[in-house]
PDB file of N, CA and C in Angstrom:
ATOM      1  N   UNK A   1     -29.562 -12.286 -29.609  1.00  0.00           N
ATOM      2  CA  UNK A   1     -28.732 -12.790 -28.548  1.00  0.00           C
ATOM      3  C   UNK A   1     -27.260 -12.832 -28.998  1.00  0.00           C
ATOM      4  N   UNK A   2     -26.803 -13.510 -30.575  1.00  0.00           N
ATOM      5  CA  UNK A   2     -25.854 -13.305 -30.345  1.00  0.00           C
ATOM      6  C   UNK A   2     -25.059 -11.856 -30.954  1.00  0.00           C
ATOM      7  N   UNK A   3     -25.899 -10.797 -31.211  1.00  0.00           N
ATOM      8  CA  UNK A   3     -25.131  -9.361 -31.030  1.00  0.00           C
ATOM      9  C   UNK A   3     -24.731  -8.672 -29.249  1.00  0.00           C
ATOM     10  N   UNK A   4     -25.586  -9.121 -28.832  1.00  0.00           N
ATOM     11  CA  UNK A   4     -25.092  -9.439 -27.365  1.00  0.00           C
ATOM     12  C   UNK A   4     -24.434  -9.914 -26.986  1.00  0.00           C
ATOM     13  N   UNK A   5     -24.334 -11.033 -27.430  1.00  0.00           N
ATOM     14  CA  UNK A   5     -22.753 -11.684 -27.038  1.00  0.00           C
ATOM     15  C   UNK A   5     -21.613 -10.950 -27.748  1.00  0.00           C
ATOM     16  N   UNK A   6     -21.784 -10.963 -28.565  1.00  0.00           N
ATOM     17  CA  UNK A   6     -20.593  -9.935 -29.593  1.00  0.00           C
ATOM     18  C   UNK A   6     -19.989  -9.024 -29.605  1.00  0.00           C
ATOM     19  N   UNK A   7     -21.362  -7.990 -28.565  1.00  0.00           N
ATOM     20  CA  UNK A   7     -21.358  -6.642 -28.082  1.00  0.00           C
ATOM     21  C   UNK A   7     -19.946  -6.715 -26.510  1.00  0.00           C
ATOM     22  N   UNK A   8     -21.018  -7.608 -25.844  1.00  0.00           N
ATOM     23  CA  UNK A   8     -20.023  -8.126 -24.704  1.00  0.00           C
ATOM     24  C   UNK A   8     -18.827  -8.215 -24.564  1.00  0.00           C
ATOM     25  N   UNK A   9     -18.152  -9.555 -26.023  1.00  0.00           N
ATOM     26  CA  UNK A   9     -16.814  -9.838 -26.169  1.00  0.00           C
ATOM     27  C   UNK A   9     -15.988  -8.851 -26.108  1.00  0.00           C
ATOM     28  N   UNK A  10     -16.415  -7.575 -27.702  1.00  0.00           N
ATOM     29  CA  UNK A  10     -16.288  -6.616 -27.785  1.00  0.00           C
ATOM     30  C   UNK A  10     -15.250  -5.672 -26.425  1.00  0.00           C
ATOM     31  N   UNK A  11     -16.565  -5.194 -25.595  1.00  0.00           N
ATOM     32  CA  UNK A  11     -15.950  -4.396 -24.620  1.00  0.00           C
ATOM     33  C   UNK A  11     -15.273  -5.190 -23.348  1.00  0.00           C
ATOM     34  N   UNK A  12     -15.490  -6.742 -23.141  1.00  0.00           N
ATOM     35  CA  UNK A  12     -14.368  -6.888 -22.199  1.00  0.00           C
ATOM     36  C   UNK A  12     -12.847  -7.256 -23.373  1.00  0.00           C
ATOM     37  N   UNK A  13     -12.703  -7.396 -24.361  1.00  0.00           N
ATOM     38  CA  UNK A  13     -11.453  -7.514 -24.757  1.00  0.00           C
ATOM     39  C   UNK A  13     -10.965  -6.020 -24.526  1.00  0.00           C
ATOM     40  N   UNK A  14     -11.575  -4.906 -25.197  1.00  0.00           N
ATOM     41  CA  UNK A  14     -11.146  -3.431 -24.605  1.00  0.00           C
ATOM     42  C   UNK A  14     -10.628  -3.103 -23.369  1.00  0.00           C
ATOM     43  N   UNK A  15     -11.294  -4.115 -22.529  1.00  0.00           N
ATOM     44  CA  UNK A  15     -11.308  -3.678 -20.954  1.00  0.00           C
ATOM     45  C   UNK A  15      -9.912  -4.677 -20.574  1.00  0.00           C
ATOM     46  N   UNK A  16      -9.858  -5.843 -21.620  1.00  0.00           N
ATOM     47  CA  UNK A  16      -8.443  -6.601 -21.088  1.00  0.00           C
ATOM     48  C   UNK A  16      -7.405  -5.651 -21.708  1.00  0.00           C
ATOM     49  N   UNK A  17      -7.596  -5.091 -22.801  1.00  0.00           N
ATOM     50  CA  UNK A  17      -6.384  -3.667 -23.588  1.00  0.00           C
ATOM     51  C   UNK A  17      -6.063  -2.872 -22.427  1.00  0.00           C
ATOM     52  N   UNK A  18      -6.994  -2.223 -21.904  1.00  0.00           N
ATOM     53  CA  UNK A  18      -6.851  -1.074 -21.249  1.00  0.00           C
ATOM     54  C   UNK A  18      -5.717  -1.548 -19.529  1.00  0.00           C
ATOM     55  N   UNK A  19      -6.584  -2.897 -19.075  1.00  0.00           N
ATOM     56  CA  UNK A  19      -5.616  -3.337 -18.120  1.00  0.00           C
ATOM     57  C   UNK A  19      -4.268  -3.540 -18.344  1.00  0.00           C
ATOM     58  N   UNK A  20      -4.353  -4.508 -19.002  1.00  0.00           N
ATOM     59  CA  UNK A  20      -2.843  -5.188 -19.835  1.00  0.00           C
ATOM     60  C   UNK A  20      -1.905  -3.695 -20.291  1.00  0.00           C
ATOM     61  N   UNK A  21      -2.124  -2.610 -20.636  1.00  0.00           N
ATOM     62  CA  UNK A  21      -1.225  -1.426 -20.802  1.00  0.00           C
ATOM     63  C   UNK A  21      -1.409  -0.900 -19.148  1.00  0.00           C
ATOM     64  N   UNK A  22      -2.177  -0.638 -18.600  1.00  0.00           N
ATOM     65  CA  UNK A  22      -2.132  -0.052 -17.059  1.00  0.00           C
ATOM     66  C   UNK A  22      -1.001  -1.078 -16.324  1.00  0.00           C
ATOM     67  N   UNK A  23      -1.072  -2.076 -16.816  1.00  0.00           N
ATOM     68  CA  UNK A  23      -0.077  -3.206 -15.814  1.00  0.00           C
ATOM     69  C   UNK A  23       1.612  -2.812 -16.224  1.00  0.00           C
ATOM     70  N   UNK A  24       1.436  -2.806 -17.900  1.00  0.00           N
ATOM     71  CA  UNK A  24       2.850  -2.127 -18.454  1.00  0.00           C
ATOM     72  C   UNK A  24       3.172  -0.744 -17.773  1.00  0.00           C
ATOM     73  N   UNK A  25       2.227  -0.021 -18.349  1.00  0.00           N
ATOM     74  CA  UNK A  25       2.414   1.370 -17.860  1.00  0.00           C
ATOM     75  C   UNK A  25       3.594   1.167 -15.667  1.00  0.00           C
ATOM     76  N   UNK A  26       2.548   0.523 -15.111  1.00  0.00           N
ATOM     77  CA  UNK A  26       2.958  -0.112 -13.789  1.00  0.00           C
ATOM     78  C   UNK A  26       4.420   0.144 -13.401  1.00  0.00           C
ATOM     79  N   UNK A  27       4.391  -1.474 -14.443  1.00  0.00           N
ATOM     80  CA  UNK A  27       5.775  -2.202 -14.442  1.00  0.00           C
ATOM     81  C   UNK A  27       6.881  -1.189 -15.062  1.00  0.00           C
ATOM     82  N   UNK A  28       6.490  -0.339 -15.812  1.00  0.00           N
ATOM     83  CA  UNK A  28       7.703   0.596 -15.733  1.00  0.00           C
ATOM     84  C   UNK A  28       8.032   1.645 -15.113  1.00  0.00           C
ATOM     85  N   UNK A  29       7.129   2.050 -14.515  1.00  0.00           N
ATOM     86  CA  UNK A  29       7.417   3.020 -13.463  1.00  0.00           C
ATOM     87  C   UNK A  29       7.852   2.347 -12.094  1.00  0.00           C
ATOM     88  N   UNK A  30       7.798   0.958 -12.005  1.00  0.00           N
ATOM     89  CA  UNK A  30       8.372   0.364 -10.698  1.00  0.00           C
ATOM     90  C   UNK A  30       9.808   0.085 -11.184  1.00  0.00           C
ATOM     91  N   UNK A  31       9.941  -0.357 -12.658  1.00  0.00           N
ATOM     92  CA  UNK A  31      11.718  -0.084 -12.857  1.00  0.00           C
ATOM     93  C   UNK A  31      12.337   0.863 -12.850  1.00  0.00           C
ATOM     94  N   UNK A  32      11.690   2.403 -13.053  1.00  0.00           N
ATOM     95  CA  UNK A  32      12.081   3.341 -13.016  1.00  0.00           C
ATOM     96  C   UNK A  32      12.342   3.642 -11.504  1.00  0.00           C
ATOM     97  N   UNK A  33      11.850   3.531 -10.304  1.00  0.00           N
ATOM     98  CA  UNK A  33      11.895   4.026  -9.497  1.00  0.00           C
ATOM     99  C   UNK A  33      12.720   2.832  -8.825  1.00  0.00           C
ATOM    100  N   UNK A  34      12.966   1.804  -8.883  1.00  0.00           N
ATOM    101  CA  UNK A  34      14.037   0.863  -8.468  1.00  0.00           C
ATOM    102  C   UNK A  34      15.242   1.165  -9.370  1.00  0.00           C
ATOM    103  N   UNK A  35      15.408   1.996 -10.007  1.00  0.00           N
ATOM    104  CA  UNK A  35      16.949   2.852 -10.827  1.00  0.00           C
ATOM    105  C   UNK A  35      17.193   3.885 -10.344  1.00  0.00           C
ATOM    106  N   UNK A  36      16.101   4.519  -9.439  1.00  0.00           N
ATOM    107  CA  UNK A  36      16.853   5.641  -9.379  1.00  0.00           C
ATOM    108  C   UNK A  36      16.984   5.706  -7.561  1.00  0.00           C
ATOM    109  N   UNK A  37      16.232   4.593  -7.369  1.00  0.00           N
ATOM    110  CA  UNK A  37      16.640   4.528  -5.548  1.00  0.00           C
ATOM    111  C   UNK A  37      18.077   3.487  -5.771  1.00  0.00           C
ATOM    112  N   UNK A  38      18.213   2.201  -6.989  1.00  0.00           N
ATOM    113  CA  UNK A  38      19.818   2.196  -6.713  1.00  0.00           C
ATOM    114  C   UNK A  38      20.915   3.299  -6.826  1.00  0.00           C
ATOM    115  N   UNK A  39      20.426   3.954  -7.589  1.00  0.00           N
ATOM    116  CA  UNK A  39      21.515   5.316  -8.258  1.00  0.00           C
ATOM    117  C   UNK A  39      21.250   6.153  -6.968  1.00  0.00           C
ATOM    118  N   UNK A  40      20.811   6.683  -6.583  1.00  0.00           N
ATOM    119  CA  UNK A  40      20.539   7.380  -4.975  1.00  0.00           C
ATOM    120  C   UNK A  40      21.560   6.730  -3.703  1.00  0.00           C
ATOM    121  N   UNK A  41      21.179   5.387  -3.677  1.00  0.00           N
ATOM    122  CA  UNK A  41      21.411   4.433  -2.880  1.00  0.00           C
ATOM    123  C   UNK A  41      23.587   4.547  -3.458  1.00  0.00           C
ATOM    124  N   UNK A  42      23.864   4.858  -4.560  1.00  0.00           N
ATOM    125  CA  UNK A  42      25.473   5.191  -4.407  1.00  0.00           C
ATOM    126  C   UNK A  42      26.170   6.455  -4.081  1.00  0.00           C
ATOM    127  N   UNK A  43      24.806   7.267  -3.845  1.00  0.00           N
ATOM    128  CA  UNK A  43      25.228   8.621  -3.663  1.00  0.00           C
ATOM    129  C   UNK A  43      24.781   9.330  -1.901  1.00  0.00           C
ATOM    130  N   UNK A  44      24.772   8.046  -1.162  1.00  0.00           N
ATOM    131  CA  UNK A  44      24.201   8.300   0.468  1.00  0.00           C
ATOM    132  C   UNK A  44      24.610   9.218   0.873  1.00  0.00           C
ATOM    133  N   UNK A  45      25.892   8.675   1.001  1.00  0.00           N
ATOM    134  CA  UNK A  45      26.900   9.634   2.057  1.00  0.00           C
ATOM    135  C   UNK A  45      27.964  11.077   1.336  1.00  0.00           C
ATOM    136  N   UNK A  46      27.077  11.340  -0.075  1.00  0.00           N
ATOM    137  CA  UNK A  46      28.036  12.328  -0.516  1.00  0.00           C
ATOM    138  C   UNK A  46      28.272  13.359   0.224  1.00  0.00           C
ATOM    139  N   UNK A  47      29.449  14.145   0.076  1.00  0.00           N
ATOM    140  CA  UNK A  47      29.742  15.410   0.700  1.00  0.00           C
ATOM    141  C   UNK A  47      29.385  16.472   0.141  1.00  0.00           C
ATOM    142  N   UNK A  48      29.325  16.547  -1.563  1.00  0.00           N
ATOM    143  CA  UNK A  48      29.345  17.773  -2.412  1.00  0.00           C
ATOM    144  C   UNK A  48      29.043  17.036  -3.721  1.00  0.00           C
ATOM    145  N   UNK A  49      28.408  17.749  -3.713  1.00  0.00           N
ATOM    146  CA  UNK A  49      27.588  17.621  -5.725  1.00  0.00           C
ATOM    147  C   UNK A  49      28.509  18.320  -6.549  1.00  0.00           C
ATOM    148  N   UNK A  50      29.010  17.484  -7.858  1.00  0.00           N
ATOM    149  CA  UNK A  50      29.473  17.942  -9.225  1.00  0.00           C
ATOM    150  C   UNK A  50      29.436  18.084 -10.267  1.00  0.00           C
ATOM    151  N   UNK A  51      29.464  18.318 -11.068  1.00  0.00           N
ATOM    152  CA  UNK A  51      28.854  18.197 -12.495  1.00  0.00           C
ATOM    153  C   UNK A  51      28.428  16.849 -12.600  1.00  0.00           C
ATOM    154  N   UNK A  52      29.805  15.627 -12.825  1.00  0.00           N
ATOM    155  CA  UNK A  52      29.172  14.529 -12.742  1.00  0.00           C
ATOM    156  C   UNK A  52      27.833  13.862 -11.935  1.00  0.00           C
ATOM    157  N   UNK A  53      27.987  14.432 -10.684  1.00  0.00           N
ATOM    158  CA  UNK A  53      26.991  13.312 -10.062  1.00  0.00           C
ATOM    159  C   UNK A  53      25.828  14.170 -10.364  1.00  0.00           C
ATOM    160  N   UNK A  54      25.031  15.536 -10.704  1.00  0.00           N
ATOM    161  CA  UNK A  54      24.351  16.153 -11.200  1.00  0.00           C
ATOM    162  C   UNK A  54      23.782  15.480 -12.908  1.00  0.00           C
ATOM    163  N   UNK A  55      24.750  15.111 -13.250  1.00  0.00           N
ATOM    164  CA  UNK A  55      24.457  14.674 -14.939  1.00  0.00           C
ATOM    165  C   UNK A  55      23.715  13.408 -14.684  1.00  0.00           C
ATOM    166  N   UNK A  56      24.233  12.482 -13.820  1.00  0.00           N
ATOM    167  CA  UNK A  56      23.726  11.072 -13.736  1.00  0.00           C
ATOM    168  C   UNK A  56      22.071  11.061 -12.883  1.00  0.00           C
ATOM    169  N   UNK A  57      21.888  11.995 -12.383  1.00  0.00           N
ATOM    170  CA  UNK A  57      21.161  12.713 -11.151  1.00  0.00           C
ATOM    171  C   UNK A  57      19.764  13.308 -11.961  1.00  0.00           C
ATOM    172  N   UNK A  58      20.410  13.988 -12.936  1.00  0.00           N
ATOM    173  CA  UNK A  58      19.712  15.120 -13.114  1.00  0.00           C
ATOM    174  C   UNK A  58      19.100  14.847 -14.893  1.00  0.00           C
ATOM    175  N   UNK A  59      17.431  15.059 -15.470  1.00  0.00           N
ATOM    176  CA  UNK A  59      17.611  14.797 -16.458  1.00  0.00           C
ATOM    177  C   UNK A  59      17.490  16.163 -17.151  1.00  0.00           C
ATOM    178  N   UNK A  60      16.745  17.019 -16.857  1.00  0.00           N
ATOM    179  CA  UNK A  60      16.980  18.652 -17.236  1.00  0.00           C
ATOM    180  C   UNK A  60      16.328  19.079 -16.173  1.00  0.00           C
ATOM    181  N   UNK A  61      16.392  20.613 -15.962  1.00  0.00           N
ATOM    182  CA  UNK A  61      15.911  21.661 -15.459  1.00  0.00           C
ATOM    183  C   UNK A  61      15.189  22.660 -16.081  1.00  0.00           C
ATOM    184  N   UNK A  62      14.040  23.252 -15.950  1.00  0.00           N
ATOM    185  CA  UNK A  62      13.151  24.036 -16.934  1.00  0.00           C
ATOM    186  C   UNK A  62      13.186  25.426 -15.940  1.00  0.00           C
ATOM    187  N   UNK A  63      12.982  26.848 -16.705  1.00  0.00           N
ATOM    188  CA  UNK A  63      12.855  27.943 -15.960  1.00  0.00           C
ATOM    189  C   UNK A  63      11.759  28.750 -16.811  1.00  0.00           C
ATOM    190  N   UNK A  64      10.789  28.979 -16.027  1.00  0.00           N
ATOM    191  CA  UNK A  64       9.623  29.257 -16.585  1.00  0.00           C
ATOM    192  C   UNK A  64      10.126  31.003 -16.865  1.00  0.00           C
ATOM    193  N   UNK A  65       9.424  32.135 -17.534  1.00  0.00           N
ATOM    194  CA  UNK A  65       9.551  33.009 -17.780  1.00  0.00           C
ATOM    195  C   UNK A  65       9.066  34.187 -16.528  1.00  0.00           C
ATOM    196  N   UNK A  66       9.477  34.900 -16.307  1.00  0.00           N
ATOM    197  CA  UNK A  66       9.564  35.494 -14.779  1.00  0.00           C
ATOM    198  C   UNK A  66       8.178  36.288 -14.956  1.00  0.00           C
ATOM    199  N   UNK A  67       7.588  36.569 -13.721  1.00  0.00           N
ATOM    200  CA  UNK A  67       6.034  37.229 -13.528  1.00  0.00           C
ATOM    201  C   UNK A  67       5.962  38.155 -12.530  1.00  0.00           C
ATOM    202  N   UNK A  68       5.159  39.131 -12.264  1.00  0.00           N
ATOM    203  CA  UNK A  68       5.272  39.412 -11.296  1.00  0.00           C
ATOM    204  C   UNK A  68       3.804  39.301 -10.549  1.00  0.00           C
ATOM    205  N   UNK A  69       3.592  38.795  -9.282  1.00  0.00           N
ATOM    206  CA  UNK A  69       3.169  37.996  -8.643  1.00  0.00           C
ATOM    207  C   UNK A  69       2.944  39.113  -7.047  1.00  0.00           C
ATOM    208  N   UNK A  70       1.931  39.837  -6.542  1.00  0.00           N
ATOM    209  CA  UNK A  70       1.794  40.634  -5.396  1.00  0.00           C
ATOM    210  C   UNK A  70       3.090  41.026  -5.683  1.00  0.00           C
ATOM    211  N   UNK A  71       3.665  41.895  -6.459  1.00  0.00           N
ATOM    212  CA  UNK A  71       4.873  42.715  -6.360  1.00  0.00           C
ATOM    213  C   UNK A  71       5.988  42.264  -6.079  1.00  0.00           C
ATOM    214  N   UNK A  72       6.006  40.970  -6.215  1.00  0.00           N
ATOM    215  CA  UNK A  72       7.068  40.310  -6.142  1.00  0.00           C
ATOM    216  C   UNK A  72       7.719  39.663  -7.659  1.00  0.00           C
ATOM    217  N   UNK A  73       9.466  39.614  -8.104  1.00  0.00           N
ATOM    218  CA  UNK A  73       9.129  39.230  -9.041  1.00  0.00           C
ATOM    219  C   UNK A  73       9.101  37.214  -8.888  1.00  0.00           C
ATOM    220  N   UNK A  74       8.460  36.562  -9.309  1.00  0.00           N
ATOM    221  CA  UNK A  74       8.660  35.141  -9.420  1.00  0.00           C
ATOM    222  C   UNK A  74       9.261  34.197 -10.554  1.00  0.00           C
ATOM    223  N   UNK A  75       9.882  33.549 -10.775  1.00  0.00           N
ATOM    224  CA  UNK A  75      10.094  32.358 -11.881  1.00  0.00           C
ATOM    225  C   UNK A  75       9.792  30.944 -10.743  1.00  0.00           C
ATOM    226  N   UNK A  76       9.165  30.033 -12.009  1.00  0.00           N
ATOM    227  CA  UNK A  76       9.258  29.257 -11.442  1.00  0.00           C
ATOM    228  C   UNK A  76      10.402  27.933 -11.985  1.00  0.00           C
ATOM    229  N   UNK A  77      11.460  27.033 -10.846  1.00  0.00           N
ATOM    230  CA  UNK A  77      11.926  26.596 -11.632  1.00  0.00           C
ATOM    231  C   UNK A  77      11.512  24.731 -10.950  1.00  0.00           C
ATOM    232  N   UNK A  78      11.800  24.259 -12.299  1.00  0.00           N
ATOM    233  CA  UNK A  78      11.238  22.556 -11.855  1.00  0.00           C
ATOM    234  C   UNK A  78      12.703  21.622 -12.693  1.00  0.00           C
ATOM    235  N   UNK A  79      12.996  20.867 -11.538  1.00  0.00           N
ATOM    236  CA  UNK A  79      13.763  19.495 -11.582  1.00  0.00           C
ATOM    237  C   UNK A  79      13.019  18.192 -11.928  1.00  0.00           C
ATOM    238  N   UNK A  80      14.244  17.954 -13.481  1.00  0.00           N
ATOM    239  CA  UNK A  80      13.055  16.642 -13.873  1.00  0.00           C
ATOM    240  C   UNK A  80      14.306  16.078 -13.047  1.00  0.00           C
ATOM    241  N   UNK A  81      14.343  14.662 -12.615  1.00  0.00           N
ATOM    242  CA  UNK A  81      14.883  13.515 -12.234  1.00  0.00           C
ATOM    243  C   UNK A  81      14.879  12.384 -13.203  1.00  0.00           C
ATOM    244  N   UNK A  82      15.753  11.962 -13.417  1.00  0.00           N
ATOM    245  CA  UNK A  82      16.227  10.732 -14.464  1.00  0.00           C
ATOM    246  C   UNK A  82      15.235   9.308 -13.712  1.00  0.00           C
ATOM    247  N   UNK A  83      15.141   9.163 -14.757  1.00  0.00           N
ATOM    248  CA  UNK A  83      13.632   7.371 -13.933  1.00  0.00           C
ATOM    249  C   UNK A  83      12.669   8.167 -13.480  1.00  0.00           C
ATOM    250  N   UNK A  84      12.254   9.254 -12.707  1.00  0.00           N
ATOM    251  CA  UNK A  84      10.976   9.517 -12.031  1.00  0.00           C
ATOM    252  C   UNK A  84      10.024  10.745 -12.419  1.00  0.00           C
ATOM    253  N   UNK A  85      11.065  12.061 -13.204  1.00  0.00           N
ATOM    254  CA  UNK A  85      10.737  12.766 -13.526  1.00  0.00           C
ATOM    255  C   UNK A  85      10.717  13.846 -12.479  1.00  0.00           C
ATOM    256  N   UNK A  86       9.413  15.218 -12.358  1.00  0.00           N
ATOM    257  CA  UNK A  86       9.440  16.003 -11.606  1.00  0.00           C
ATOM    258  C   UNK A  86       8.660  15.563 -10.488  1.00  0.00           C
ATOM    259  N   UNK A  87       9.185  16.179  -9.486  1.00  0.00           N
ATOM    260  CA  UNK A  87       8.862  16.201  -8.006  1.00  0.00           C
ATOM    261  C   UNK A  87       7.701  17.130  -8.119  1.00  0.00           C
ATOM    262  N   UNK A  88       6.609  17.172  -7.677  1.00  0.00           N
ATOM    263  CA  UNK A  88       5.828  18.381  -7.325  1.00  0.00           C
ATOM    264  C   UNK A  88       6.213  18.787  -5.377  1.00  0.00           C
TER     265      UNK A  88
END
């Protein structure tokens, strides 16, 4: 009985690990995405994008190596975003 109990303790303390980082994990992706809707939120009404507001905007850009695809040629390219990362 009490390796059973032991066994028990065991996997719900694991199971409080695994929550307790899912809750972190959470909580930072809700700060991340409340940084980058304020940082958005100063850039409403822009007229034209510049280097600057691109740098603050932007955390890199990746360009995959070109293919050709039904005879077409393709690259693919992906925008990370600063706080959120890539858009699919």
């Amino acid at each position: 009985m009490r390796h059973k109990y032991e066994s028990e303790q065991i996997a719900l303390q694991k199971r409080i690990d695994e929550i307790e980082s899912g809750m972190a994990d959470n909580n930072e992706k809700k700060d991340n995405i409340r940084q980058y809707t304020h940082l958005i939120k100063e850039y409403a009404g822009i007229k034209e994008l510049d280097a600057a507001l691109l740098n603050r905007l932007i955390d890199k850009i990746t360009v995959s190596e070109p293919s050709i695809v039904k005879g077409e040629n393709v690259q693919e390219i992906k925008i990370y975003y600063k706080f959120i990362g890539s858009i699919a």
